[in-house]
N, C-alpha and C. Protein backbone atom coordinates (compact mmCIF):
# COMPACT_ATOMS: atom_id res chain seq x y z
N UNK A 1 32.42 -59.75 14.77
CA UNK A 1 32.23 -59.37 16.15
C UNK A 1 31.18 -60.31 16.76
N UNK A 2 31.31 -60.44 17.89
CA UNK A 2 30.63 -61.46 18.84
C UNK A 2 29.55 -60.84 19.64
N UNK A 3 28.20 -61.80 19.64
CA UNK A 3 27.59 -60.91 20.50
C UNK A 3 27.89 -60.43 21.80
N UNK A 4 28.51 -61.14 22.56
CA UNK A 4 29.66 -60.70 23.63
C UNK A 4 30.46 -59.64 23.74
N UNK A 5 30.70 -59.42 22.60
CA UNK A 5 31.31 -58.31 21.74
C UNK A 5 31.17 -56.87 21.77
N UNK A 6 29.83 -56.97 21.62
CA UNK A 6 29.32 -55.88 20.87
C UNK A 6 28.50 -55.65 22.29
N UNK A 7 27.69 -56.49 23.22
CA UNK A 7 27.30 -56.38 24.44
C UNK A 7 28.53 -55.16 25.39
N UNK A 8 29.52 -55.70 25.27
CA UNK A 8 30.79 -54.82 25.75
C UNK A 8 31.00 -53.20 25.21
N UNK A 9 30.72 -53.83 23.28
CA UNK A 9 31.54 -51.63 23.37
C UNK A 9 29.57 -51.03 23.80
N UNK A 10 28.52 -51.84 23.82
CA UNK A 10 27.37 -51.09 24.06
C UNK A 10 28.00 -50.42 26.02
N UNK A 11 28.29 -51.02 26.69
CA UNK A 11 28.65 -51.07 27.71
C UNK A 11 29.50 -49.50 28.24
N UNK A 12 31.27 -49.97 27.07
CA UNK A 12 31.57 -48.34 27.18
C UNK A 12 30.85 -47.33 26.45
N UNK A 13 30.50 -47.58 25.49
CA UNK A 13 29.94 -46.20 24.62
C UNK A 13 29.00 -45.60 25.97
N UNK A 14 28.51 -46.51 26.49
CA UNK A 14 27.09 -46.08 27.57
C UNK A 14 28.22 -44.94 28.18
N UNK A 15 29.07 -45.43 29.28
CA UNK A 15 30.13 -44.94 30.15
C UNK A 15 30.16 -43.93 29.69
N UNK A 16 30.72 -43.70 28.01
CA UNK A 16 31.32 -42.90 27.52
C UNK A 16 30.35 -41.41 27.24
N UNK A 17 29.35 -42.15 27.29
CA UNK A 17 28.41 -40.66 26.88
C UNK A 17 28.30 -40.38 28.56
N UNK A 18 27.90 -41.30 28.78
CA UNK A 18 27.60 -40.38 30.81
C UNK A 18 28.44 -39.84 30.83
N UNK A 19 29.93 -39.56 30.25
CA UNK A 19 31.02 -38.95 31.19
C UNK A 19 30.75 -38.00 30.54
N UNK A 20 30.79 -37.91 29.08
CA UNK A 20 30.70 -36.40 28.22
C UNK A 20 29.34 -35.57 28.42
N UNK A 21 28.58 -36.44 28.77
CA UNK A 21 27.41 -35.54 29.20
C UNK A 21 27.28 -34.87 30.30
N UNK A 22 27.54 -35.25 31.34
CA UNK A 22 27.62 -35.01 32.95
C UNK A 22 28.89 -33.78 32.68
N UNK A 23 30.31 -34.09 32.12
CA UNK A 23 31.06 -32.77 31.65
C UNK A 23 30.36 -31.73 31.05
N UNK A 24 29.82 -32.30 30.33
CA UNK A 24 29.25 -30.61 28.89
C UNK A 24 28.08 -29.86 29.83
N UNK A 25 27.33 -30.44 30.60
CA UNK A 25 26.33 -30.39 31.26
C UNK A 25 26.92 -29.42 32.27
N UNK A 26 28.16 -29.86 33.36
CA UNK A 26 28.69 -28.64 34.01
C UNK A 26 29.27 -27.76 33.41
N UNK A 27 29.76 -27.45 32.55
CA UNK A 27 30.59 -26.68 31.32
C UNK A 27 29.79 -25.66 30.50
N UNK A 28 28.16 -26.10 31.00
CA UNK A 28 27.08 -25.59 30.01
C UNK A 28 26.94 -25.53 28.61
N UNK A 29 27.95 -26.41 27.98
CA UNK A 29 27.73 -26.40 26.77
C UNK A 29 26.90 -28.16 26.59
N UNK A 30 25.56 -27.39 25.60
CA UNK A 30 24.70 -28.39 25.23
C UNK A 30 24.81 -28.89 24.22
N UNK A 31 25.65 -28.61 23.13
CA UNK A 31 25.67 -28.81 21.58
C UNK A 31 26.60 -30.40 21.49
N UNK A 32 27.18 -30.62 22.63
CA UNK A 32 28.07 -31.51 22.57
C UNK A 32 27.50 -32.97 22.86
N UNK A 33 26.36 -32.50 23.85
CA UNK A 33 25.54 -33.81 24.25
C UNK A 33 25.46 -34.54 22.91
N UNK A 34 24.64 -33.81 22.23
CA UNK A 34 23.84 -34.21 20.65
C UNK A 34 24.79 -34.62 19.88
N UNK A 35 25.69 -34.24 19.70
CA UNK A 35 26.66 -34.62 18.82
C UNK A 35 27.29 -36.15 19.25
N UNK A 36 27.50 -35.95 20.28
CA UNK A 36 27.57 -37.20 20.84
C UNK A 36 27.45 -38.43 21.19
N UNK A 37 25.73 -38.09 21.20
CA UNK A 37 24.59 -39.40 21.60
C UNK A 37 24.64 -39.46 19.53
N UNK A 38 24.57 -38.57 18.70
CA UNK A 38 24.31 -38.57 17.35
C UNK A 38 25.29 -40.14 17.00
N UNK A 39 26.85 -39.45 17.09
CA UNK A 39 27.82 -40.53 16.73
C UNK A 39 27.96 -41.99 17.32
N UNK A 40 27.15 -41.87 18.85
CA UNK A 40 27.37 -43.25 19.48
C UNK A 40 26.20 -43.97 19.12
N UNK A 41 24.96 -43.67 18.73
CA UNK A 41 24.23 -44.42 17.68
C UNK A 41 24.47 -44.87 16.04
N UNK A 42 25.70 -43.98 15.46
CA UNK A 42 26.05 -44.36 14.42
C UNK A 42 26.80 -45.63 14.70
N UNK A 43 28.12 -45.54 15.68
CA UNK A 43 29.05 -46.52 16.34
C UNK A 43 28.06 -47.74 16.19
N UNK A 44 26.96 -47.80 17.26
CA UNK A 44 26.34 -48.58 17.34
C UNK A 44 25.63 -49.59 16.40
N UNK A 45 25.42 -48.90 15.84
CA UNK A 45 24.27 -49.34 14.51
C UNK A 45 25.26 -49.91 13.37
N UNK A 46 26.49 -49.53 13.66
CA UNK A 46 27.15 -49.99 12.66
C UNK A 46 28.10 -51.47 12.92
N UNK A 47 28.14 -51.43 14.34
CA UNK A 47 28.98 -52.19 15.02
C UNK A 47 27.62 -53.55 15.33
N UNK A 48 26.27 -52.80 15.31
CA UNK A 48 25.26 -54.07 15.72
C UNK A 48 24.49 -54.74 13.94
N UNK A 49 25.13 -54.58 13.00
CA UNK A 49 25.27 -54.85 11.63
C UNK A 49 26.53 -55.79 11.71
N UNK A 50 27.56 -55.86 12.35
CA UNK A 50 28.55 -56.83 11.86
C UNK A 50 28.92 -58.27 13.04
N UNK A 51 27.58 -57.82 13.51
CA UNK A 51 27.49 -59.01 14.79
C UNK A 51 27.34 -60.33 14.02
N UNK A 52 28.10 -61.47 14.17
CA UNK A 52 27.35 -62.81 14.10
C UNK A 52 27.40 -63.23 15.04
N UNK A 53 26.23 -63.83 14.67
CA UNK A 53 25.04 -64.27 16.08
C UNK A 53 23.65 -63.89 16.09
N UNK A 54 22.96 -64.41 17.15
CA UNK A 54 21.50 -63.81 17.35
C UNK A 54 22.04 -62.87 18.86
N UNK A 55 21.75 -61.85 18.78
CA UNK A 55 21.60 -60.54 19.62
C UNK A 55 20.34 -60.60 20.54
N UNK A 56 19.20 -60.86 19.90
CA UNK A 56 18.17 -61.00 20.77
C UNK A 56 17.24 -61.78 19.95
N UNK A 57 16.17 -62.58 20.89
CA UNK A 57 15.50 -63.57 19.72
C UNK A 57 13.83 -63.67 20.12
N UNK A 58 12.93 -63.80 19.84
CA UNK A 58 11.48 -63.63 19.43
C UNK A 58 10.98 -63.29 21.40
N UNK A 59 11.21 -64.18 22.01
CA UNK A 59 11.03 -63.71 23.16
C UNK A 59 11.41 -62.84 23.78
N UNK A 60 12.74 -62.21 23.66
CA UNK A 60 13.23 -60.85 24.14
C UNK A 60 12.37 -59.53 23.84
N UNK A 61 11.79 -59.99 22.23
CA UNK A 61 11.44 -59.04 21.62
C UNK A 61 9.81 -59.00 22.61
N UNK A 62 9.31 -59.91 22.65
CA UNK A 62 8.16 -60.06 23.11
C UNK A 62 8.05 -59.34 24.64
N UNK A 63 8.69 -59.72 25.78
CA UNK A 63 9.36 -58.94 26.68
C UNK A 63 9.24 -57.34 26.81
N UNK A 64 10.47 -57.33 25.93
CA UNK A 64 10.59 -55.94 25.44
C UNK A 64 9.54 -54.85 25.60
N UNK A 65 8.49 -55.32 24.47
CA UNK A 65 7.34 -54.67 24.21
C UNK A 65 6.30 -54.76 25.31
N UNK A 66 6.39 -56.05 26.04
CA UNK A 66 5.55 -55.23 27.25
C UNK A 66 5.86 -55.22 28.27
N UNK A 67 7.18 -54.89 28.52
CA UNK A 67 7.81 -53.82 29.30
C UNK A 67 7.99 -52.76 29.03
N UNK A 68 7.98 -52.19 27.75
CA UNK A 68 7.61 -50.91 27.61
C UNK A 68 6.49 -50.20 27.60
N UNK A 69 5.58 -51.43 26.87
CA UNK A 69 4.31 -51.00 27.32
C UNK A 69 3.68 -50.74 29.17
N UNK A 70 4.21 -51.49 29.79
CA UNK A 70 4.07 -51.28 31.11
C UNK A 70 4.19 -50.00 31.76
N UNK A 71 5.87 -49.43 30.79
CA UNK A 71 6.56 -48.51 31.79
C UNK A 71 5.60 -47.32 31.44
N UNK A 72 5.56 -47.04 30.31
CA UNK A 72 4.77 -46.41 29.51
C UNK A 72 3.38 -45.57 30.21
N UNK A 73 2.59 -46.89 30.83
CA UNK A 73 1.11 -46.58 31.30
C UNK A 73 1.55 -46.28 33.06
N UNK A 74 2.49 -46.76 33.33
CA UNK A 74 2.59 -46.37 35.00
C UNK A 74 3.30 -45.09 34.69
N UNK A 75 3.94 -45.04 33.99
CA UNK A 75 4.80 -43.42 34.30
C UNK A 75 4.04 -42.39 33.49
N UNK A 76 2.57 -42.78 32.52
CA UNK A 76 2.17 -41.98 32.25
C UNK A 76 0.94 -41.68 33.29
N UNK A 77 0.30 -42.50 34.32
CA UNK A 77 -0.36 -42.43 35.19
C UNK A 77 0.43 -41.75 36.11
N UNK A 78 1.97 -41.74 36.69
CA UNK A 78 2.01 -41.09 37.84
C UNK A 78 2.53 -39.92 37.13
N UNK A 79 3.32 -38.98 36.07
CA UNK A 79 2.95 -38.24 35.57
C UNK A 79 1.86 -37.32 35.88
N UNK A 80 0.84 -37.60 35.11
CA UNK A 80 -0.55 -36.93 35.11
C UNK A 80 -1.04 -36.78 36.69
N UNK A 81 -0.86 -37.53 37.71
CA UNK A 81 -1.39 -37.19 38.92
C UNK A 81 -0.49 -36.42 39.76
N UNK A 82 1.01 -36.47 39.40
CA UNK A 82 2.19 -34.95 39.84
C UNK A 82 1.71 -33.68 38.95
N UNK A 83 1.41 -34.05 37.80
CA UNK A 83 1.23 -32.84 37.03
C UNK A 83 -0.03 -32.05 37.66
N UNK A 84 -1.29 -32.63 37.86
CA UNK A 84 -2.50 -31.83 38.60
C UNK A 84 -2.15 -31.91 40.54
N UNK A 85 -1.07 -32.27 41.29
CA UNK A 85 -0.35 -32.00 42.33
C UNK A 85 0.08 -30.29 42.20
N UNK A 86 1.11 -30.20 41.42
CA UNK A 86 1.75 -29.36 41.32
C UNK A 86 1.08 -28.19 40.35
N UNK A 87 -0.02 -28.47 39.52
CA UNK A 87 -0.72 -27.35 39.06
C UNK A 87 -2.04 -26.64 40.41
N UNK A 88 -2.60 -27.71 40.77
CA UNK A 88 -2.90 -27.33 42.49
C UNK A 88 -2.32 -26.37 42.84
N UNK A 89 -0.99 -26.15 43.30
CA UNK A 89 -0.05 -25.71 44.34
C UNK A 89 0.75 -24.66 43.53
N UNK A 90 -0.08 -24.29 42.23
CA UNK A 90 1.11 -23.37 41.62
C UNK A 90 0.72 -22.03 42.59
N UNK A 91 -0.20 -21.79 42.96
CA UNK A 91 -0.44 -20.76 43.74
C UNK A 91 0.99 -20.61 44.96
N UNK A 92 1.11 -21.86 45.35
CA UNK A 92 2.20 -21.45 46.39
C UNK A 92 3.63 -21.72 46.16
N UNK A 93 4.03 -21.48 44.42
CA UNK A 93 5.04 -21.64 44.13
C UNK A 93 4.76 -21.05 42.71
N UNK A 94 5.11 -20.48 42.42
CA UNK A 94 4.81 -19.83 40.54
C UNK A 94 5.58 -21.01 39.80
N UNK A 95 6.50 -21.22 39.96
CA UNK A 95 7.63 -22.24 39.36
C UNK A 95 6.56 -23.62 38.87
N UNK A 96 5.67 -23.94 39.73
CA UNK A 96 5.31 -25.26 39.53
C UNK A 96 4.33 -24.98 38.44
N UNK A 97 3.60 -24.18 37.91
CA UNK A 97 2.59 -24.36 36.86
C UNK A 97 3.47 -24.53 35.80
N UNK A 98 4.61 -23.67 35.42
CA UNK A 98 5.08 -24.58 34.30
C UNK A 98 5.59 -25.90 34.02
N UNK A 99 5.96 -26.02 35.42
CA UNK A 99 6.55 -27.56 35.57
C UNK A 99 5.37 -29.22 35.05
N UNK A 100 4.37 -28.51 35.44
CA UNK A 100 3.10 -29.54 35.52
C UNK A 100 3.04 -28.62 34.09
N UNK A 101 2.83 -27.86 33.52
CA UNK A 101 2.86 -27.72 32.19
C UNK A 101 3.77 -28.68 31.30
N UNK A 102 4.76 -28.09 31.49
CA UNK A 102 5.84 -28.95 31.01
C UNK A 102 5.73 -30.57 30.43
N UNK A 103 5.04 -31.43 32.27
CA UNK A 103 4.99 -32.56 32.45
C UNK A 103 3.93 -33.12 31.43
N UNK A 104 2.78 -32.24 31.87
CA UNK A 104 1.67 -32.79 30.79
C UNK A 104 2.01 -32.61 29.52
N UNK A 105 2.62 -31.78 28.65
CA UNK A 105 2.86 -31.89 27.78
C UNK A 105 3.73 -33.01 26.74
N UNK A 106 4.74 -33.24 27.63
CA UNK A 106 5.50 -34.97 27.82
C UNK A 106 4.77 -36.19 27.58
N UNK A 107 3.41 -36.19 28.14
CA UNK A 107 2.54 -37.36 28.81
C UNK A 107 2.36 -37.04 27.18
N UNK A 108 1.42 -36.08 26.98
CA UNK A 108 0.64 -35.88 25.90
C UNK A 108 1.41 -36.50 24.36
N UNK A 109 2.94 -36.33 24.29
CA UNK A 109 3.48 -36.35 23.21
C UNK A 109 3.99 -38.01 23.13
N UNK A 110 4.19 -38.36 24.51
CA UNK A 110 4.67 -40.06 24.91
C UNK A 110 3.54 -40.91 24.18
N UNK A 111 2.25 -40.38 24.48
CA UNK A 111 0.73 -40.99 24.09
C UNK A 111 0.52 -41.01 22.94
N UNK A 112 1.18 -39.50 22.32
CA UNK A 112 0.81 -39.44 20.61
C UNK A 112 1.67 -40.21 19.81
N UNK A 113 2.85 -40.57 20.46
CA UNK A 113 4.05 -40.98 19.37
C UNK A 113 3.41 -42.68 19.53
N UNK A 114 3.23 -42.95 21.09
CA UNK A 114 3.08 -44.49 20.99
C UNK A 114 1.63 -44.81 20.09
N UNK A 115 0.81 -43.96 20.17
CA UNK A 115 -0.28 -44.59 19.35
C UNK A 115 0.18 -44.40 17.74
N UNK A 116 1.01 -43.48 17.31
CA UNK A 116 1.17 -43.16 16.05
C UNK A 116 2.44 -44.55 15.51
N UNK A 117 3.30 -45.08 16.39
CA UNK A 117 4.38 -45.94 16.18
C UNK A 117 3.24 -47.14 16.25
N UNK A 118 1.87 -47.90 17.12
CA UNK A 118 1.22 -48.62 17.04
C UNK A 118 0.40 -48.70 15.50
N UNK A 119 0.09 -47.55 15.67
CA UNK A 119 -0.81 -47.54 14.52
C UNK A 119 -0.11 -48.09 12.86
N UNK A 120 0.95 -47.18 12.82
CA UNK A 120 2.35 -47.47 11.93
C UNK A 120 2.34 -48.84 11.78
N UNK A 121 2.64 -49.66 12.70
CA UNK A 121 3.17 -50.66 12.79
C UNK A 121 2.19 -52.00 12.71
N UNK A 122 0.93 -52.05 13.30
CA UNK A 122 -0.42 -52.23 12.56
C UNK A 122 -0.38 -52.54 11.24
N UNK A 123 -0.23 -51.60 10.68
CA UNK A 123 -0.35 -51.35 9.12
C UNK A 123 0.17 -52.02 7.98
N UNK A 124 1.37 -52.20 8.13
CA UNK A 124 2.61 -51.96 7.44
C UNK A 124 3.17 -53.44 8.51
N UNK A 125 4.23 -54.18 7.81
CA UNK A 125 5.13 -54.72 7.85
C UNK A 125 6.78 -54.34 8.60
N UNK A 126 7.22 -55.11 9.98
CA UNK A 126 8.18 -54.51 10.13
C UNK A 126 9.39 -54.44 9.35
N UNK A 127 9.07 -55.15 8.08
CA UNK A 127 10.70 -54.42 7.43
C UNK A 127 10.75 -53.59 6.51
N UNK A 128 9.66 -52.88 6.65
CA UNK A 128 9.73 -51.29 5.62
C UNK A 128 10.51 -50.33 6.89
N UNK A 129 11.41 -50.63 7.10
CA UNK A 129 12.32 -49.92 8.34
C UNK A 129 12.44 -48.31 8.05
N UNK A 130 13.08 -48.25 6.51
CA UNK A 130 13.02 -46.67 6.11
C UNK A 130 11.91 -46.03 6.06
N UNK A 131 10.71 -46.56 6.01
CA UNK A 131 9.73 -45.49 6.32
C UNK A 131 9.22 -45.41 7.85
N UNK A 132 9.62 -46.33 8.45
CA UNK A 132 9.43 -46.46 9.98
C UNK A 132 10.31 -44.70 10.13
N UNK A 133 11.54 -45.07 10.05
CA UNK A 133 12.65 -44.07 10.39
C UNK A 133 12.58 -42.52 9.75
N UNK A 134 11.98 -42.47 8.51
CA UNK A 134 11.38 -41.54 7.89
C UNK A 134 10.21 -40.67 8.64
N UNK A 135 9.31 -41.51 9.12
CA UNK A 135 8.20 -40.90 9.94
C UNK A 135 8.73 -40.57 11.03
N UNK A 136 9.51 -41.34 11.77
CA UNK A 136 10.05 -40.98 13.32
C UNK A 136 10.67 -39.77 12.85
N UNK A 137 11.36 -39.39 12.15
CA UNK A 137 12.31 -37.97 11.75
C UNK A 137 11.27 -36.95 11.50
N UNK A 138 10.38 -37.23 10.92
CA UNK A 138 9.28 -36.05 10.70
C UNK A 138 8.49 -35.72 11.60
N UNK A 139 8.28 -36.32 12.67
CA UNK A 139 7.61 -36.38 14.09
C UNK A 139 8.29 -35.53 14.68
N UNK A 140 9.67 -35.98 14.62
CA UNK A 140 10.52 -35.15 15.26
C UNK A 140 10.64 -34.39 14.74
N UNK A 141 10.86 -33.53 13.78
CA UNK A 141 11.06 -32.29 13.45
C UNK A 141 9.71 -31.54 13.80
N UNK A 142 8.65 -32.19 13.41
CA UNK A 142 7.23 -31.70 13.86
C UNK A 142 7.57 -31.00 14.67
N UNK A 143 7.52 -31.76 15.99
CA UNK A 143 7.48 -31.51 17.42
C UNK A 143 8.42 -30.70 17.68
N UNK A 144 9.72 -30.42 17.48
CA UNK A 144 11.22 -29.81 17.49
C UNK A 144 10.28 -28.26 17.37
N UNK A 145 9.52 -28.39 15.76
CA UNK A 145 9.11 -27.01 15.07
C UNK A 145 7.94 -26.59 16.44
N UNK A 146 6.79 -27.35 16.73
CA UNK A 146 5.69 -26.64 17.14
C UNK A 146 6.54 -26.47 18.93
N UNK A 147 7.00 -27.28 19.67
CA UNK A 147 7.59 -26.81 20.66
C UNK A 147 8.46 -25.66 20.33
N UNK A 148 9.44 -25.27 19.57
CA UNK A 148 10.14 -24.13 19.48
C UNK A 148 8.89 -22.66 19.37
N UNK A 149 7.79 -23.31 18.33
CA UNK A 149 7.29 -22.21 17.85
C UNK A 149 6.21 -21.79 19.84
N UNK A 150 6.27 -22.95 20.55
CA UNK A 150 5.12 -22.01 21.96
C UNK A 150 6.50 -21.99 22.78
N UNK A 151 7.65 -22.45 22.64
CA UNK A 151 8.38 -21.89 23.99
C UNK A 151 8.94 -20.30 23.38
N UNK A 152 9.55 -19.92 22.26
CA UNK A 152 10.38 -18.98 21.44
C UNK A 152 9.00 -18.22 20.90
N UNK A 153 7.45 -17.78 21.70
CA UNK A 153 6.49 -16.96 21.23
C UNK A 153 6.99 -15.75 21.79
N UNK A 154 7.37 -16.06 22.68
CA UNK A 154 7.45 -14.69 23.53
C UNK A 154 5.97 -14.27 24.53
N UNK A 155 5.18 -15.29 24.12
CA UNK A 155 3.67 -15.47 25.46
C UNK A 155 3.82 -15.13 26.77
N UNK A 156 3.19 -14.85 27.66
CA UNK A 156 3.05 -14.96 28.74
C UNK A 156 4.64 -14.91 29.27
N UNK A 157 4.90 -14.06 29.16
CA UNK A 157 6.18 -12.81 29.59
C UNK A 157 5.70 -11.84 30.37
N UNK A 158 6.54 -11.06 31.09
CA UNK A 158 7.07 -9.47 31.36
C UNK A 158 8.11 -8.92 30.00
N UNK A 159 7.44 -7.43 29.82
CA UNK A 159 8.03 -6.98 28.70
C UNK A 159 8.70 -5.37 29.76
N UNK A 160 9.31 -4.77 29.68
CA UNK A 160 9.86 -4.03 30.26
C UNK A 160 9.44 -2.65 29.19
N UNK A 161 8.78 -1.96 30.04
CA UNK A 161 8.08 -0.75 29.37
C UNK A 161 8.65 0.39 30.05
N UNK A 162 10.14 1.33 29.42
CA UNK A 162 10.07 2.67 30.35
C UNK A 162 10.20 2.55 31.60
N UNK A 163 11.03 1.22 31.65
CA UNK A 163 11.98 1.24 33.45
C UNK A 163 10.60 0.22 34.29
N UNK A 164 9.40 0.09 33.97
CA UNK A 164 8.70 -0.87 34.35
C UNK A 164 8.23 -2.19 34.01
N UNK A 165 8.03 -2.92 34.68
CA UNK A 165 7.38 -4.55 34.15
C UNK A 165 6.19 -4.41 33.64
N UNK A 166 5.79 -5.03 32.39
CA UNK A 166 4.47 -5.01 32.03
C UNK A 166 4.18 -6.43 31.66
N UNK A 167 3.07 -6.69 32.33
CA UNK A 167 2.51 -8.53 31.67
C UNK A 167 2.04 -8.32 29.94
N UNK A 168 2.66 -9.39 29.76
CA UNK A 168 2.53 -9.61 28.09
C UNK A 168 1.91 -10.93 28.38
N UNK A 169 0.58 -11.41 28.45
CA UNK A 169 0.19 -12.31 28.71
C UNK A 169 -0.30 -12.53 30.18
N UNK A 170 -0.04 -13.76 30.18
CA UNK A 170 -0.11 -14.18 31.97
C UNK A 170 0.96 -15.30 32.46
N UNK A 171 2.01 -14.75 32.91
CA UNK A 171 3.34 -14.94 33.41
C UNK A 171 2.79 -15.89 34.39
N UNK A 172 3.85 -16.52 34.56
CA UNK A 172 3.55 -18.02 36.02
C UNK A 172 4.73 -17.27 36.77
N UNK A 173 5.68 -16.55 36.53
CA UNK A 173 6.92 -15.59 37.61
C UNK A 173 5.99 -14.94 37.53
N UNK A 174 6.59 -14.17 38.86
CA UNK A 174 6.63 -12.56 39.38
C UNK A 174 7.51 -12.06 38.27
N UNK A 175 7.46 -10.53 38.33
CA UNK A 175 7.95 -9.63 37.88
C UNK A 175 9.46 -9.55 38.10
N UNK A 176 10.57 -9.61 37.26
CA UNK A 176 11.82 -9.57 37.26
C UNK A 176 11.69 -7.75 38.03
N UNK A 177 12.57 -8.23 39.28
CA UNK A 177 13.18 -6.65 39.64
C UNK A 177 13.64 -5.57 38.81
N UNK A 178 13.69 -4.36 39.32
CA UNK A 178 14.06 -3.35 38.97
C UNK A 178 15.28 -3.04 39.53
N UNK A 179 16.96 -2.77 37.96
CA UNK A 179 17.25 -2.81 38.20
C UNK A 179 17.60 -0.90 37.29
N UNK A 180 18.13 -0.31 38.32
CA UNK A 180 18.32 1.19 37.64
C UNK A 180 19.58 1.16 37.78
C-alpha cells in the first residue's frame, strides 16, 4: 500500500465513523460509537504497518508536537477562564456549576496525562512502545474507575423521602417535581 493509499482509506474510515456516530448518537445508542472508533483504529494500525514509504518524516514529527503543544496551553487557558465564567453565574443557572465542573476537571486530566506522557517519554526511549501503550491503558482505566466511582456516588442528589425531595448533599438542580 502507498502512502497515497493509506492517506485515502484514513480519509473514509474518518467519513465512516462521522456517519455511524452522528446515527448511533440520534438512535441513542452509545455502545456502537466505541466499538467503532475501537475497530477503525485496528483498520488503521494495521493498514499504517503495510505502508511502503515514509508516512511522515522528522519534521512533521517536530511540527506535530508543537502544535499540540500549542493547542494544548490555549485551550487549556480558555477552558479555565469559561470554567470560573460559568461557575460565577451558576447562581443564575444551576446547570452551569456542573458544567464548569465538568470543564475543570478535563483541564485538570489534559495537564495530568500531558505531564505524565512528558515525563514517560523523558525517561525512556521512544521504542519501548508497549510500555508507552501499557501505561496509556492503565491511565485509562484509572480515570474510567475514579470518574465512574464520583459521577455513580450518588453525592449531591435529591433522594425522595415519603412523596418528598430531600437534599442528599448539595445538588446544583432544583428539586425534581412532585409527581402523585
Amino acid at each position: 500500500m502507498s502512502a497515497k493509499q493509506y492517506k485515502t482509506l484514513k480519509i473514509i474510515v474518518a467519513m465512516l465513523i462521522a456517519m455511524i456516530f452522528s446515527h448511533s448518537l440520534i438512535a441513542n445508542n452509545f455502545f456502537v460509537p466505541i466499538i467503532t472508533l475501537a475497530l477503525a483504529m485496528v483498520i488503521l494500525l494495521y493498514a499504517k504497518k503495510r505502508v511502503h514509504g515514509v508516512i511522515a518524516d522528522e519534521r512533521d514529527y517536530e511540527v506535530g508536537g508543537k502544535s499540540a503543544l500549542w493547542t494544548m496551553q490555549i485551550f487549556s487557558i480558555i477552558a479555565v477562564v469559561i470554567t470560573f465564567i460559568l461557575y460565577a453565574l451558576r447562581e443564575t443557572n444551576p446547570f452551569f456549576g456542573p458544567i464548569a465542573m465538568t470543564l475543570s476537571y478535563a483541564v485538570i486530566t489534559l495537564l495530568l496525562l500531558y505531564s505524565l506522557i512528558f515525563n514517560y517519554l523523558g525517561r525512556f526511549k521512544f521504542g519501548n512502545k508497549k510500555s508507552f501503550y501499557s501505561m496509556l491503558i492503565v491511565f485509562a482505566i484509572l480515570a474510567l474507575f475514579l470518574g465512574g466511582m464520583r459521577l455513580l456516588s450518588g453525592e449531591d442528589t435529591w433522594v425522595c423521602d415519603h412523596g418528598t425531595w430531600v437534599e442528599h448533599g448539595h445538588p446544583a438542580s432544583p428539586a425534581p417535581p412532585n409527581h402523585l
